[in-house]
C-alpha atoms as a PDB file:
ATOM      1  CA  UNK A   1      25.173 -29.859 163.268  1.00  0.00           C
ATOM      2  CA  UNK A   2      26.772 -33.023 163.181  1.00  0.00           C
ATOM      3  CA  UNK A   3      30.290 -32.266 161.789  1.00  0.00           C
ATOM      4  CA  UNK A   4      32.511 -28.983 161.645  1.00  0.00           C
ATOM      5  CA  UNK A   5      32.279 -29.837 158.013  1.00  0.00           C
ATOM      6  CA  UNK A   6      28.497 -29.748 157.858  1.00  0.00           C
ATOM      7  CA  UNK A   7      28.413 -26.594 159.873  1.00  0.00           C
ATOM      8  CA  UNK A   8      30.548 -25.032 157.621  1.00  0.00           C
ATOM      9  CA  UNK A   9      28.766 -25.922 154.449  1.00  0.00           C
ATOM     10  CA  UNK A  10      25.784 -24.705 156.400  1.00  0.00           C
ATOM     11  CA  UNK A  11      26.646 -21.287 157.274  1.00  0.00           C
ATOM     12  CA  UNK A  12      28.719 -20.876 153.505  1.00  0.00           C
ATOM     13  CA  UNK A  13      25.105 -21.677 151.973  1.00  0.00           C
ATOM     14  CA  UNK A  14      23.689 -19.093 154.150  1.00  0.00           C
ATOM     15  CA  UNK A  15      25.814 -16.551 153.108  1.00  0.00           C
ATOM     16  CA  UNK A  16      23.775 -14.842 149.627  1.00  0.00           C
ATOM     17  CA  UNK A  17      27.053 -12.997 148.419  1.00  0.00           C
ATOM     18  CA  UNK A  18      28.736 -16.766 148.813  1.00  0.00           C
ATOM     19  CA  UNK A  19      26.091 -18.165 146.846  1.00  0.00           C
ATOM     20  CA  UNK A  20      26.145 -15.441 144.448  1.00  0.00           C
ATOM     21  CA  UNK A  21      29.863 -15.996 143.752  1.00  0.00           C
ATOM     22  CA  UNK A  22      29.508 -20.136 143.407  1.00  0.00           C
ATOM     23  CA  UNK A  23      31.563 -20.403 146.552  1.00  0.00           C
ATOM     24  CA  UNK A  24      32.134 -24.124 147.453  1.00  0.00           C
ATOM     25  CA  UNK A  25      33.204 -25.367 150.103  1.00  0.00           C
ATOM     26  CA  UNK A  26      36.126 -28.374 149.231  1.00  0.00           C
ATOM     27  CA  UNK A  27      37.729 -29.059 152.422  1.00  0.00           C
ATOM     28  CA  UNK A  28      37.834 -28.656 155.994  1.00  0.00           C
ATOM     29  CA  UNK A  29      38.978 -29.433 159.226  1.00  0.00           C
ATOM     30  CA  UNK A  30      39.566 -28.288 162.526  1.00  0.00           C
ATOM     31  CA  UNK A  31      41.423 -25.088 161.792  1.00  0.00           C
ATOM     32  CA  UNK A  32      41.631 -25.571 157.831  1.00  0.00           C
ATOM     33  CA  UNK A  33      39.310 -24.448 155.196  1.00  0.00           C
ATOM     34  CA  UNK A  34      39.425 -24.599 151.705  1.00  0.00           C
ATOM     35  CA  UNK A  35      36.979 -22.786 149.744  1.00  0.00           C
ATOM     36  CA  UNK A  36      36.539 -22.814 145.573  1.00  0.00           C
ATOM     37  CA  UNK A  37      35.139 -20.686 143.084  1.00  0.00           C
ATOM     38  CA  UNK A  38      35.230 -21.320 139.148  1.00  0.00           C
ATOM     39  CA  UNK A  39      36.318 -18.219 137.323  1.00  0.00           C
ATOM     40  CA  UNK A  40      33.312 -17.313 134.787  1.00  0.00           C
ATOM     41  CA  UNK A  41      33.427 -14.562 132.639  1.00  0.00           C
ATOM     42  CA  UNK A  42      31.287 -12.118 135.686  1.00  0.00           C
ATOM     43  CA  UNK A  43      34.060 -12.269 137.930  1.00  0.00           C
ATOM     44  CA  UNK A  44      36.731 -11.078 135.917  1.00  0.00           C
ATOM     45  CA  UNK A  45      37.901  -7.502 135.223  1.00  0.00           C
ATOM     46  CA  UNK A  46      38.696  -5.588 132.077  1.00  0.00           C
ATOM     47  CA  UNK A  47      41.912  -7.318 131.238  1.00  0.00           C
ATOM     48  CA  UNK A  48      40.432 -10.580 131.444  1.00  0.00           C
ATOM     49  CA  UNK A  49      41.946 -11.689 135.174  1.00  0.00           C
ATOM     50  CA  UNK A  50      39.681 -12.508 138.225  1.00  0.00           C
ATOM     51  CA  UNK A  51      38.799  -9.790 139.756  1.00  0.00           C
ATOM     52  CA  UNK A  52      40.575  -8.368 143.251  1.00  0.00           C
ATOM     53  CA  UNK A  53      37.696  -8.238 144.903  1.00  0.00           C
ATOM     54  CA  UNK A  54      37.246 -11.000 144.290  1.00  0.00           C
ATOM     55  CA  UNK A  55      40.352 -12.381 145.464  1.00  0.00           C
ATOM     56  CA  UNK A  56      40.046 -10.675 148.382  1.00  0.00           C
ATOM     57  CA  UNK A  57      36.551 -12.109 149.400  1.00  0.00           C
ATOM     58  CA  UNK A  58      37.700 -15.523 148.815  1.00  0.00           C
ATOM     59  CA  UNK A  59      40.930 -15.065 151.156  1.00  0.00           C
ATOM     60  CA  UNK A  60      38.515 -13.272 153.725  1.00  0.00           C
ATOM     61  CA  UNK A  61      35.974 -16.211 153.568  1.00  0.00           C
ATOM     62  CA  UNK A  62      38.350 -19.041 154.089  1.00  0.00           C
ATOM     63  CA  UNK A  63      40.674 -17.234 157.236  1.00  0.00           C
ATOM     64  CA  UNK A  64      37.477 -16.517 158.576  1.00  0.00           C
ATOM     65  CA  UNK A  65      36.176 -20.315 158.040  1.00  0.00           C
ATOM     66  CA  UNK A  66      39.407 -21.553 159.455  1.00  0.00           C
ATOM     67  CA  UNK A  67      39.943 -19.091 162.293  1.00  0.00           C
ATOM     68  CA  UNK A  68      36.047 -20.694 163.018  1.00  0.00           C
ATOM     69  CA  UNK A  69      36.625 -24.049 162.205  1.00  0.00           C
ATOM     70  CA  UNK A  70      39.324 -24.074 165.311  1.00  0.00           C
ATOM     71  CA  UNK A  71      36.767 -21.828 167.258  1.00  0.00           C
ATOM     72  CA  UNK A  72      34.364 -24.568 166.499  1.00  0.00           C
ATOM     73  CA  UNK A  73      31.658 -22.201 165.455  1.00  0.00           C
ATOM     74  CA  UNK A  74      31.504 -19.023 164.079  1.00  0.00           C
ATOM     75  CA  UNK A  75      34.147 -16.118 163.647  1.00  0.00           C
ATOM     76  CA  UNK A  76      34.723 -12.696 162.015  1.00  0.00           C
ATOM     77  CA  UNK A  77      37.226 -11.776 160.373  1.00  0.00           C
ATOM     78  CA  UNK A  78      38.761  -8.587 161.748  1.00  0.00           C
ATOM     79  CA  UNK A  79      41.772  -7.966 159.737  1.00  0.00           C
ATOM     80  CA  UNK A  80      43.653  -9.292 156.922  1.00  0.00           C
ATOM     81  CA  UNK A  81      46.661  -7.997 154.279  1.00  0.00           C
ATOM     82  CA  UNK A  82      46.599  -8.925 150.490  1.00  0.00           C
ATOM     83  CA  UNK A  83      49.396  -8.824 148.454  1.00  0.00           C
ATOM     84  CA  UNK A  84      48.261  -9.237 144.781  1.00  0.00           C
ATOM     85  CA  UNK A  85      51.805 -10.325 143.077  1.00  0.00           C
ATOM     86  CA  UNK A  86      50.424 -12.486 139.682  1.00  0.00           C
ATOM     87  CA  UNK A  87      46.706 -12.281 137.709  1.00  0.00           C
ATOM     88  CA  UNK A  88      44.653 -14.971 139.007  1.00  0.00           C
ATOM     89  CA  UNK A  89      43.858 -17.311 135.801  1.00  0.00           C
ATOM     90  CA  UNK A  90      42.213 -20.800 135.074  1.00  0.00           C
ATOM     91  CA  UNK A  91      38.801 -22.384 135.576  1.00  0.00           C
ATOM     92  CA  UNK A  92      39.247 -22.195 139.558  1.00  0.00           C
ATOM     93  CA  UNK A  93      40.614 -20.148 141.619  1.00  0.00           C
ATOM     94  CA  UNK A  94      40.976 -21.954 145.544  1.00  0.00           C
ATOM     95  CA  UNK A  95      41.804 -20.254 148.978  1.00  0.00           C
ATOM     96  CA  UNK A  96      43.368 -22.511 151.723  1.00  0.00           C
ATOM     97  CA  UNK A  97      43.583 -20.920 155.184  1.00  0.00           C
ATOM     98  CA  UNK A  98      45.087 -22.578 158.373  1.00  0.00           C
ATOM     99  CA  UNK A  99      44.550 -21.210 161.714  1.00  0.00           C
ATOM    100  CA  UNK A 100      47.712 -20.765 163.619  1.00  0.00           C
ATOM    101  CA  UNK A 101      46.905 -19.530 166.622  1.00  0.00           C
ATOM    102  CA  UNK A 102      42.461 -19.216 167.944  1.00  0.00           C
ATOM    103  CA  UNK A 103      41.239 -17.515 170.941  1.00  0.00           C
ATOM    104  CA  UNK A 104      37.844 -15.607 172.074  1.00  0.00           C
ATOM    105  CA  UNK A 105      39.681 -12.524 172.329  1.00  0.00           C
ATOM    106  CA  UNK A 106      41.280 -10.206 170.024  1.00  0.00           C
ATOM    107  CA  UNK A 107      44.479  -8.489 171.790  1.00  0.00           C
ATOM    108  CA  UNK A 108      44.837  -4.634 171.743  1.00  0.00           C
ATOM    109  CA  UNK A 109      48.492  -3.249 171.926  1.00  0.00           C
ATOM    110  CA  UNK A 110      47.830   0.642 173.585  1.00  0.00           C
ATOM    111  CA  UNK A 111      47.250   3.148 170.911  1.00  0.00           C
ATOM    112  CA  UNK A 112      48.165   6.850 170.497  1.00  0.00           C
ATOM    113  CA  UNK A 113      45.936   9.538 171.760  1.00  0.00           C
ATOM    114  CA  UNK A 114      45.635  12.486 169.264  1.00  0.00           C
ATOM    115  CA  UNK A 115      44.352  15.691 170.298  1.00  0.00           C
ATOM    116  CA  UNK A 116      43.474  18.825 169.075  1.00  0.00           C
END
């Protein structure tokens, strides 16, 4: 690929659950994503609001683009928190995700041994 950009929109086209959901890709940079979906009437829940899942996929693709993005190719995501504190409404909903900090490895802090 040329550009981080055109690697992006690459690998977001691969992506059949991206493409499913109309995900677009509307900026990016090294480090920043910005990803877009417009709220149709399949993604929305019983009460008429986008749907959590949603939500939650759209905030998972774009840390995961942006944690990438500074990587300078691809990344997982291995953990995020989501606070849902108002109904998503409108014709678009957007995610923008900065990476702060990018490295190869994922630190472990020592965990407690259970036993039986």
């Amino acid at each position: 690929m040329d550009t981080l950009e055109a690697l992006a929109s690459h690998i977001l086209q691969s992506q059949p659950f991206s493409r499913l959901l109309g995900a677009r890709l509307l900026s990016s940079g090294e480090g920043t994503a910005e990803l877009g979906i417009d709220v149709i009437d399949e993604i929305k829940q019983q009460h008429g609001f986008v749907h959590g899942g949603v939500l939650s996929y759209l905030a998972d693709n774009s840390i995961t683009f942006a944690g990438g993005l500074a990587l300078g190719g691809d990344a997982l995501t291995s953990e995020f928190k989501i606070n849902y504190l108002k109904p998503a409404l409108g014709a678009q909903i957007v995610a923008r995700a900065r990476a702060i900090s990018a490295g190869k490895r994922q630190r472990r802090s020592a965990s407690p041994r259970y036993t039986r």
